[in-house]
Protein backbone atom coordinates (compact mmCIF):
# COMPACT_ATOMS: atom_id res chain seq x y z
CA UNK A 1 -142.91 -177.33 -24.63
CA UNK A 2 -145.24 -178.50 -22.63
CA UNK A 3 -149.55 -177.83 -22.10
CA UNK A 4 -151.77 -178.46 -19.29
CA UNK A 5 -155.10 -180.67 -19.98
CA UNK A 6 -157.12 -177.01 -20.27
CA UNK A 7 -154.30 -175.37 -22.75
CA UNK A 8 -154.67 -178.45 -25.15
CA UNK A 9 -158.03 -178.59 -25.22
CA UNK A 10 -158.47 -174.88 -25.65
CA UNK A 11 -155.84 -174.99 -29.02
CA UNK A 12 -156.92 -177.48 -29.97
CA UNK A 13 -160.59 -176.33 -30.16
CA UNK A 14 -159.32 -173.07 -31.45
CA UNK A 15 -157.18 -175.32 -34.24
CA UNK A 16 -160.55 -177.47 -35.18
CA UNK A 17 -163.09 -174.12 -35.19
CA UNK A 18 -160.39 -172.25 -37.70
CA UNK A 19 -159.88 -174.99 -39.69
CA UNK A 20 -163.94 -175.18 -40.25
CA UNK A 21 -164.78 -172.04 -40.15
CA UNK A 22 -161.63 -169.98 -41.55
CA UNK A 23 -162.33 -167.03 -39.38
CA UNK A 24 -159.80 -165.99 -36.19
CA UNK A 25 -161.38 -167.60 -33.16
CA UNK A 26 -162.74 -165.49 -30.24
CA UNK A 27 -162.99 -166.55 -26.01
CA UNK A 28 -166.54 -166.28 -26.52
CA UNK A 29 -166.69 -168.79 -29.39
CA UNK A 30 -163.91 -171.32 -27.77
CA UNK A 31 -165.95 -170.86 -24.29
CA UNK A 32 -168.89 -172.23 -26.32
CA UNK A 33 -167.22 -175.15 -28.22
CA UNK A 34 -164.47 -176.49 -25.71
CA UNK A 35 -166.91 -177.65 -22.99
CA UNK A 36 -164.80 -176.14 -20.25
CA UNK A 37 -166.39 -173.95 -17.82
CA UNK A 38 -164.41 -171.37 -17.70
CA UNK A 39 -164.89 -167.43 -18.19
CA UNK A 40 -164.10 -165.13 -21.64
CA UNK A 41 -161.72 -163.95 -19.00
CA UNK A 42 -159.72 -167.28 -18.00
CA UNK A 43 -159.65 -168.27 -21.86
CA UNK A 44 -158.12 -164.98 -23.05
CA UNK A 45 -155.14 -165.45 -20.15
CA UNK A 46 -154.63 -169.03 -21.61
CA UNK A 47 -154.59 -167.39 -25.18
CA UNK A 48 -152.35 -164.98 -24.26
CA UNK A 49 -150.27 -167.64 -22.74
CA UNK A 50 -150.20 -169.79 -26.11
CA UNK A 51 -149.59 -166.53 -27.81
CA UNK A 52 -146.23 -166.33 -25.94
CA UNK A 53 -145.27 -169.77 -26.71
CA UNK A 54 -146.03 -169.57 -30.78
CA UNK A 55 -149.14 -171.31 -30.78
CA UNK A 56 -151.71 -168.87 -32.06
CA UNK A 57 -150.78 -165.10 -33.31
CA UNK A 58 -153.53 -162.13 -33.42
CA UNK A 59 -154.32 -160.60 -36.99
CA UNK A 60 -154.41 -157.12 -37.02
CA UNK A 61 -157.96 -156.74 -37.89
CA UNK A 62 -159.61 -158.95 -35.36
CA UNK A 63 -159.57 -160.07 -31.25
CA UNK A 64 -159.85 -163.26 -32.47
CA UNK A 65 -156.56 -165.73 -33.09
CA UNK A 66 -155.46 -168.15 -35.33
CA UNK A 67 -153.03 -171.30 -35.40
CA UNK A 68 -149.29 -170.88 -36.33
CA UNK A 69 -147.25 -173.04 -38.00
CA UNK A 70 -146.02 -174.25 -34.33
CA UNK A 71 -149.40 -174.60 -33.27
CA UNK A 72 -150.17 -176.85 -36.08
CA UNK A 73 -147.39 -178.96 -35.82
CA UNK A 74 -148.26 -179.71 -32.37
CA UNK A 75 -151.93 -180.36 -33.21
CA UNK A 76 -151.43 -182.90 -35.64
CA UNK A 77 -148.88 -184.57 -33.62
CA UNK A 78 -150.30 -184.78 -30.42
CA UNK A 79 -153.97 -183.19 -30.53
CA UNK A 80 -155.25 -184.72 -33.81
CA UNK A 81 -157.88 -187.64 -34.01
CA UNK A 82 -158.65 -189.10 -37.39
CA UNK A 83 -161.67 -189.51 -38.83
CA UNK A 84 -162.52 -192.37 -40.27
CA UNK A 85 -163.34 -192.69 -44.25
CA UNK A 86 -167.33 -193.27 -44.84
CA UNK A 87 -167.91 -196.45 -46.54
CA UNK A 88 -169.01 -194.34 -49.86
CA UNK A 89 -165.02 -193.39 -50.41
CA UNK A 90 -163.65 -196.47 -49.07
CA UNK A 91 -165.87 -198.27 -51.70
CA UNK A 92 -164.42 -195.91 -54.23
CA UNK A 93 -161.23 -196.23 -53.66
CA UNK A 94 -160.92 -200.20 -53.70
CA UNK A 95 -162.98 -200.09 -56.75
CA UNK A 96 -161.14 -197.81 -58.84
CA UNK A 97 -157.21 -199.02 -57.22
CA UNK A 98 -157.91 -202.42 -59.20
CA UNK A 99 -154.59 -204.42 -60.19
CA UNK A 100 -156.27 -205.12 -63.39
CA UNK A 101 -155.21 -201.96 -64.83
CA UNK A 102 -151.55 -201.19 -66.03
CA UNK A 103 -148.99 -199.72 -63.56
CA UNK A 104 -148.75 -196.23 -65.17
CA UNK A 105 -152.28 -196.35 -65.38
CA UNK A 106 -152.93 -197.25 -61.68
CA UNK A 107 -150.74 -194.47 -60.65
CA UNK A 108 -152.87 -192.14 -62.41
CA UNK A 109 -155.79 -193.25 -60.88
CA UNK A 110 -154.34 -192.66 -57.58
CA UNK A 111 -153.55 -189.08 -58.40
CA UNK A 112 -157.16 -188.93 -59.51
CA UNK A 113 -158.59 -190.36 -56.85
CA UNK A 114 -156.59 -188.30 -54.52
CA UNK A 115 -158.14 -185.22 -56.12
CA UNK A 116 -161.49 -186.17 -56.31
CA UNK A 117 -162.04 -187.48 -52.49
CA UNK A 118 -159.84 -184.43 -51.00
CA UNK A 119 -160.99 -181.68 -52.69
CA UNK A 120 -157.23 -180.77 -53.08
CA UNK A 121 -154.27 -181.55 -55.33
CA UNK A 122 -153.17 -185.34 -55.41
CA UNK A 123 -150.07 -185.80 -56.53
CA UNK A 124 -147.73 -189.38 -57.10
CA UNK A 125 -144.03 -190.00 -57.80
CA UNK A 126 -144.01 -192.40 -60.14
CA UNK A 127 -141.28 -194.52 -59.51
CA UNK A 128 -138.52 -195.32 -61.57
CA UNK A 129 -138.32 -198.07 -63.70
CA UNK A 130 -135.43 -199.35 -62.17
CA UNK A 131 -137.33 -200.12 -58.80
CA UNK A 132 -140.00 -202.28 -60.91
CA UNK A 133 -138.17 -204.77 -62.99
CA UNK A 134 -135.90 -207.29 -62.32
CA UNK A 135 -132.63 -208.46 -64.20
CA UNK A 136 -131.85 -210.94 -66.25
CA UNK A 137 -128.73 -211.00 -67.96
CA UNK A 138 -126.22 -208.67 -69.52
CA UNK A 139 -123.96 -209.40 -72.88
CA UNK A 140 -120.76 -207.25 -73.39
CA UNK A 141 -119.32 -207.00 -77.14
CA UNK A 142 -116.95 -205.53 -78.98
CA UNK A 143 -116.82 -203.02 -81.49
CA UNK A 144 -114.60 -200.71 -82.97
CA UNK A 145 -112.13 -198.26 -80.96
CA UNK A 146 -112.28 -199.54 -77.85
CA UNK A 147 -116.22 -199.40 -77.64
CA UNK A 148 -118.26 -201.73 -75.84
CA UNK A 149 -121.54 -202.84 -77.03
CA UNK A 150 -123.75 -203.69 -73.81
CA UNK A 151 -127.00 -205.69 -73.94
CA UNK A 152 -128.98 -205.49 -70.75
CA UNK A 153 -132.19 -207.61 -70.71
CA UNK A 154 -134.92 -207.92 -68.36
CA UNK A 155 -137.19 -210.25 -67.09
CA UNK A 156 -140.06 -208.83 -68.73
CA UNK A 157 -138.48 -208.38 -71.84
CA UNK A 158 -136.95 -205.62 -72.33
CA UNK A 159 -133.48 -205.20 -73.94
CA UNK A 160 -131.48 -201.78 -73.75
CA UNK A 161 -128.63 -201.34 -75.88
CA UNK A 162 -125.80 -199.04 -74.93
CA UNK A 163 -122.40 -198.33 -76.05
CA UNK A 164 -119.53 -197.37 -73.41
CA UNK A 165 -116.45 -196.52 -73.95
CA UNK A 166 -113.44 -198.89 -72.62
CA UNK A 167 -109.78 -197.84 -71.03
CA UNK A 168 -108.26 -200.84 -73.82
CA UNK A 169 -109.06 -203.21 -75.87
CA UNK A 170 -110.73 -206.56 -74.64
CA UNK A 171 -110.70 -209.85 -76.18
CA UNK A 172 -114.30 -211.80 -76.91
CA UNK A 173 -113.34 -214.00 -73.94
CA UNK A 174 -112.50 -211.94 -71.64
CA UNK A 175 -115.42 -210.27 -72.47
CA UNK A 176 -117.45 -213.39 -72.31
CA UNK A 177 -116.22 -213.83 -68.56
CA UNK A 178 -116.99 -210.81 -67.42
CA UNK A 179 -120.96 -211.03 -68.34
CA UNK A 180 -121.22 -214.52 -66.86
CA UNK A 181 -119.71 -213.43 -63.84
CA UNK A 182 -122.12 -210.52 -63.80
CA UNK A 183 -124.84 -212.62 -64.81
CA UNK A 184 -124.23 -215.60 -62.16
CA UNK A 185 -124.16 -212.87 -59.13
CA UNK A 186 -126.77 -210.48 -60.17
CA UNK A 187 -129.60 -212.81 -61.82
CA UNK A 188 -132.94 -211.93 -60.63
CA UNK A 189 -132.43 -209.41 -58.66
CA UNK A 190 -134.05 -206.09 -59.01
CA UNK A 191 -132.19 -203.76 -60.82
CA UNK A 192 -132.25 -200.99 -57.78
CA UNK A 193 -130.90 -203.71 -56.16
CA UNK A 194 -128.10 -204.55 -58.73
CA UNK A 195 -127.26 -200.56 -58.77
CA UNK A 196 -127.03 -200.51 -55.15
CA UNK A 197 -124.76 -203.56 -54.72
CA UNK A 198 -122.75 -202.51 -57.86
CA UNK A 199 -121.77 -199.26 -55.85
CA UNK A 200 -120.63 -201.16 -52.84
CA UNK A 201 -119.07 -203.70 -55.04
CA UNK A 202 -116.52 -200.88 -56.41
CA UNK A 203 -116.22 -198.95 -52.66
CA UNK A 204 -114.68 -202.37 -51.31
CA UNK A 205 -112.92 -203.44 -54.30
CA UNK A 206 -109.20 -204.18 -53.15
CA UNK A 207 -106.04 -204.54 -55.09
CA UNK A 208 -106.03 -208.38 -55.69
CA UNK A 209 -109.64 -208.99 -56.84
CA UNK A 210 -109.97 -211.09 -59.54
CA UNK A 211 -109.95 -209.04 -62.90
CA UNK A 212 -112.84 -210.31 -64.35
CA UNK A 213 -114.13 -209.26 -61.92
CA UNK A 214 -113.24 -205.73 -61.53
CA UNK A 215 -113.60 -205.60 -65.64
CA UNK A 216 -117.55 -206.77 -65.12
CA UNK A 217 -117.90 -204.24 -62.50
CA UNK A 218 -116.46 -201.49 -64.70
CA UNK A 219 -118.54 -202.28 -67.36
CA UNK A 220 -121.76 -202.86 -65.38
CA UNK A 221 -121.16 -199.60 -63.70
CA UNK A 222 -121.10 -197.19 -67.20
CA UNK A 223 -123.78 -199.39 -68.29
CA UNK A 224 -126.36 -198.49 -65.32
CA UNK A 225 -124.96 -194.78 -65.27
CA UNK A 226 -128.21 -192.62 -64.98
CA UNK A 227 -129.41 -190.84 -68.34
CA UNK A 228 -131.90 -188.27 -68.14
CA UNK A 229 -134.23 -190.59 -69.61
CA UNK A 230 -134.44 -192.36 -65.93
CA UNK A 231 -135.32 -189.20 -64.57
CA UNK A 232 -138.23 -189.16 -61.88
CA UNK A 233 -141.94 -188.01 -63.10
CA UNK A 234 -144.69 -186.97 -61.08
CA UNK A 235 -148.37 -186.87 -62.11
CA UNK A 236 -150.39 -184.38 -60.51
CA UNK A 237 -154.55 -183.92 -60.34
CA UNK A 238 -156.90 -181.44 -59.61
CA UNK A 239 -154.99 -178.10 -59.30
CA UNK A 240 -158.02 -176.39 -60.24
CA UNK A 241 -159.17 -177.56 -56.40
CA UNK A 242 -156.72 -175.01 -55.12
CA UNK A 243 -158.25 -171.94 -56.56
CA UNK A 244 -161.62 -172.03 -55.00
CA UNK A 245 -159.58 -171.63 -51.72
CA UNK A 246 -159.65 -168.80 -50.19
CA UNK A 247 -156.63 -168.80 -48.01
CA UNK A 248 -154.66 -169.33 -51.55
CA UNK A 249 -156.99 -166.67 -53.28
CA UNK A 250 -153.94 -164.49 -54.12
CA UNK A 251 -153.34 -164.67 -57.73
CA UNK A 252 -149.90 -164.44 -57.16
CA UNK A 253 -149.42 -167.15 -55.09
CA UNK A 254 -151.32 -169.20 -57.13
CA UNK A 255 -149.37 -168.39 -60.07
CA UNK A 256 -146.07 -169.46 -58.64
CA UNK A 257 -148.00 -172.72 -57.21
CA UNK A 258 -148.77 -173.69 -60.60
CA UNK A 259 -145.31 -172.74 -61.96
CA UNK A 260 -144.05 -175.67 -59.17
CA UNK A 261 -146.20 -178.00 -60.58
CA UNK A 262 -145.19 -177.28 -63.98
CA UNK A 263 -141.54 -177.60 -62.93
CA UNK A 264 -141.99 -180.24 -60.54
CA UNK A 265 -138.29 -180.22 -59.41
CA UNK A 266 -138.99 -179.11 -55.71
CA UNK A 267 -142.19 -181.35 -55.52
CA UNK A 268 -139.97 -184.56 -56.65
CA UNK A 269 -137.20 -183.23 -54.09
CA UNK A 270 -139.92 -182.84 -51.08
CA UNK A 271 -141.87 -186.50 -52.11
CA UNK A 272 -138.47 -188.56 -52.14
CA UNK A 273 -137.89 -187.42 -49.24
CA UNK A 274 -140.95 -188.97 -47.89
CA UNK A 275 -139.98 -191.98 -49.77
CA UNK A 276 -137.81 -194.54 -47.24
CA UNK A 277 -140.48 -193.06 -44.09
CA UNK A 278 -143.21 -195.74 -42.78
CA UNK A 279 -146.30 -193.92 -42.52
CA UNK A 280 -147.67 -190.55 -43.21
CA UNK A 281 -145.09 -187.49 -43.25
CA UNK A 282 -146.55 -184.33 -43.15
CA UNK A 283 -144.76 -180.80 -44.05
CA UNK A 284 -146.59 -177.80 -42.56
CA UNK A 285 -145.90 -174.59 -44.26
CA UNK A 286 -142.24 -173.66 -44.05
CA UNK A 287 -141.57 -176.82 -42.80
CA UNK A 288 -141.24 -178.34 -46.65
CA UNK A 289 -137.85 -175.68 -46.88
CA UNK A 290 -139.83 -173.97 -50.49
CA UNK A 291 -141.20 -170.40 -49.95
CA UNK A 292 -143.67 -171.18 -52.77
CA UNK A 293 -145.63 -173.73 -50.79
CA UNK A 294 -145.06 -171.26 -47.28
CA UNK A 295 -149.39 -171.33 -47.34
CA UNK A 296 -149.63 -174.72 -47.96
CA UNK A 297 -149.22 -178.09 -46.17
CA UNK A 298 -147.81 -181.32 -48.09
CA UNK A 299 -149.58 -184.94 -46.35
CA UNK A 300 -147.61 -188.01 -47.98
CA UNK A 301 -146.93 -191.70 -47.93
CA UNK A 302 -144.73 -194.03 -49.55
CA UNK A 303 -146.34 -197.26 -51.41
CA UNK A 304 -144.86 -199.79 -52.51
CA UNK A 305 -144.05 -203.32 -54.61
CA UNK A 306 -143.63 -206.63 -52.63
CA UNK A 307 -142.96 -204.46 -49.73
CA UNK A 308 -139.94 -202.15 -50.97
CA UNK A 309 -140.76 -198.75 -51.30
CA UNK A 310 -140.88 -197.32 -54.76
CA UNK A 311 -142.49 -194.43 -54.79
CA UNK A 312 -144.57 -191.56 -52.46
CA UNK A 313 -148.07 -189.94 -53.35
CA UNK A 314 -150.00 -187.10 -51.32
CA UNK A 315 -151.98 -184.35 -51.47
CA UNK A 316 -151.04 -180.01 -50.89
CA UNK A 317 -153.78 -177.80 -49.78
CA UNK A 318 -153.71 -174.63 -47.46
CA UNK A 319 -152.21 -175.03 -43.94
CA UNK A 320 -155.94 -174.87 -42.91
CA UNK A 321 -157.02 -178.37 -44.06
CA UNK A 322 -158.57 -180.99 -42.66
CA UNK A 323 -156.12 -183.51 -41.19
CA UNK A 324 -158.42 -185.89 -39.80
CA UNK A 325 -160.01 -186.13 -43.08
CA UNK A 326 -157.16 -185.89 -45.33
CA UNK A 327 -154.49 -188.43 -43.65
CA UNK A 328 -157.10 -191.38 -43.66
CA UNK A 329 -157.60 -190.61 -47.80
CA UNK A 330 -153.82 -190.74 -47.99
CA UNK A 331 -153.14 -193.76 -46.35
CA UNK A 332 -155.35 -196.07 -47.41
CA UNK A 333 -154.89 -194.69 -51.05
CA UNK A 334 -151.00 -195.60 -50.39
CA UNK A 335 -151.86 -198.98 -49.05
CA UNK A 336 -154.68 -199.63 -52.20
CA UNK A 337 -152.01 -198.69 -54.63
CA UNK A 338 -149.10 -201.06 -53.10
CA UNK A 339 -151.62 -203.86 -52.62
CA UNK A 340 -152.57 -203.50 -56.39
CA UNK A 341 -148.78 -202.86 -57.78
CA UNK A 342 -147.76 -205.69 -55.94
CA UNK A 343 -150.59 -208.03 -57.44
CA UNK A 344 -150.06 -206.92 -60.66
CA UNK A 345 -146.33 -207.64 -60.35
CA UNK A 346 -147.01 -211.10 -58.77
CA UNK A 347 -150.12 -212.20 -61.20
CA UNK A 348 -151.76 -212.86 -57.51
CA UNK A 349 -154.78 -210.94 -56.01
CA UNK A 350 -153.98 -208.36 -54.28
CA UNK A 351 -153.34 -208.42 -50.36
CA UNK A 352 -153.85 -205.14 -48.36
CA UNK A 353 -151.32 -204.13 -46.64
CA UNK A 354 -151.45 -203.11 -43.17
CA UNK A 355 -151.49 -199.67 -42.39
CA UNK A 356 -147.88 -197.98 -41.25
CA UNK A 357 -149.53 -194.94 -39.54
């Protein structure tokens, strides 16, 4: 729906003075802050007006109004200007996002960091492992009632063992074929990547492939089934933040927050989302499709490794944050952390990525 010049400037002044100030916004105050000459008079018609439209509702207890979920959404799409990091955080950031520490240990520093410059709750997927290492070669060997022994090594060393079971019973050499087929088509390749291709392998497998062929698929695929052992994990800082806020002062509200920390499953749900999207997503209130973060608004961005995405970090406050602060923190956090990743992965320094916002 569209605004005049004068509506848009008026919500959005009325967006930026509740945001600061946390109090339902006036005429008199917006006449005062919007540089608009205009009467109490005019103003209140144009409130009324953006009333109508969802933009701002009236508590009960005040003349004043405040922004709706609607009226949000439009201000950070359209109304928003971001503010640019001081060189104090910026300094931070690039100091502490340092590809000389581990991977697991860089993502926790990122969740820190998040924290710490927001004032809020950072939060990272850490991605699986799956999207970090590459393959290098599987073995397939035989064992005792039609079990399969599989030995799937990567390139930085690691070897998982796991027995499958088999339809019959295969010879050593036919055995034999199958992983060197496997192992000539798949070799240094990520292993997302192998899964990916396996599946699409099997959708457009036709009656006369080759059957070592269709036995290395069939082995691959129970090989790289899923365990819960590969499941997703999320590290999340500074929950604590979230209590000194008073539009989340409500113990009980809090209490079920925390509980979706705990949990996790709905955060992981709502941050892969974010995952394959360039840029900053942001889910405002309802908008995230969980009742328990209705108060709350979710700003996120993928990073990633050599330039695939792997995994999505943020930060959740109340619906009345500040964006222009917050989105800069979470983008160039994102971009620190995929510049570093990818370094660390490479053994080269680390390259900052452009950003996607």
């Amino acid at each position: 729906m569209q605004l005049n010049a004068r509506a848009e400037l008026l919500l959005k002044t009325l967006i930026e003075r509740y945001i600061a100030e946390g109090e339902p916004v006036g005429s008199r105050t917006l006449a005062r802050h919007a540089g608009l000459d205009l009467s109490p008079a005019t103003i209140r018609n144009v409130m009324v007006d953006l009333e109508e439209m969802g933009f701002v509702s009236s508590p009960h207890t005040s003349a004043g109004r405040i922004p709706t979920q609607r009226g949000y959404r439009l201000f950070v799409d359209t109304l928003l200007k971001v503010r640019p990091l001081n060189e104090q955080q910026v300094r931070l950031l690039k100091e502490e996002l340092s590809p000389v520490q581990e991977p697991q240990q860089l993502i926790e520093t990122a969740s820190h960091l998040l924290s710490e410059v927001s004032k809020l709750t950072g939060i990272v997927l850490v991605p699986h492992r799956d999207e970090q290492v590459t393959f290098k070669h599987i073995d397939f060997l035989s064992m005792s009632g039609r079990r399969i022994l599989v030995i799937l090594v990567t390139e930085d060393g690691h070897v998982d063992n796991r027995i499958i079971a088999a339809d019959r019973e295969y010879t050593p050499a036919e055995l034999e074929q199958a992983a060197n087929y496997f192992n000539e088509s798949y070799a240094g390749r990520v292993l997302a990547d192998v899964k990916r291709a396996l599946v699409r392998e099997m959708q457009q497998a036709s009656s006369d492939l080759q059957r070592v062929m269709e036995l290395a698929m069939d082995m691959a695929r129970k090989a790289f089934a899923t365990d819960e052992s590969d499941a997703d994990e999320l590290v999340v800082s500074g929950e604590s933040n979230l209590m000194d806020i008073p539009d989340l002062g409500d113990i009980k509200k809090l209490r079920k927050l925390f509980e979706a920390f705990t949990a996790k499953r709905d955060l992981l749900h709502l941050l892969d989302q974010s995952m394959r999207v360039n840029g900053i997503k942001i889910f405002i209130g309802a908008e995230s499709g969980y009742a328990v973060l209705e108060d709350c608004s979710v700003v996120t961005a993928s990073y990633t490794v050599d330039h695939r995405p792997v995994g999505t970090l943020g930060v959740i406050g109340p619906t009345r944050m500040s964006y222009e602060r917050i989105i800069p923190i979470v983008d160039l956090t994102a971009r620190l952390l995929s510049a570093a990743l990818s370094a660390h992965s490479s053994g080269q320094p680390p390259r900052l990525e452009s950003s996607a916002s």
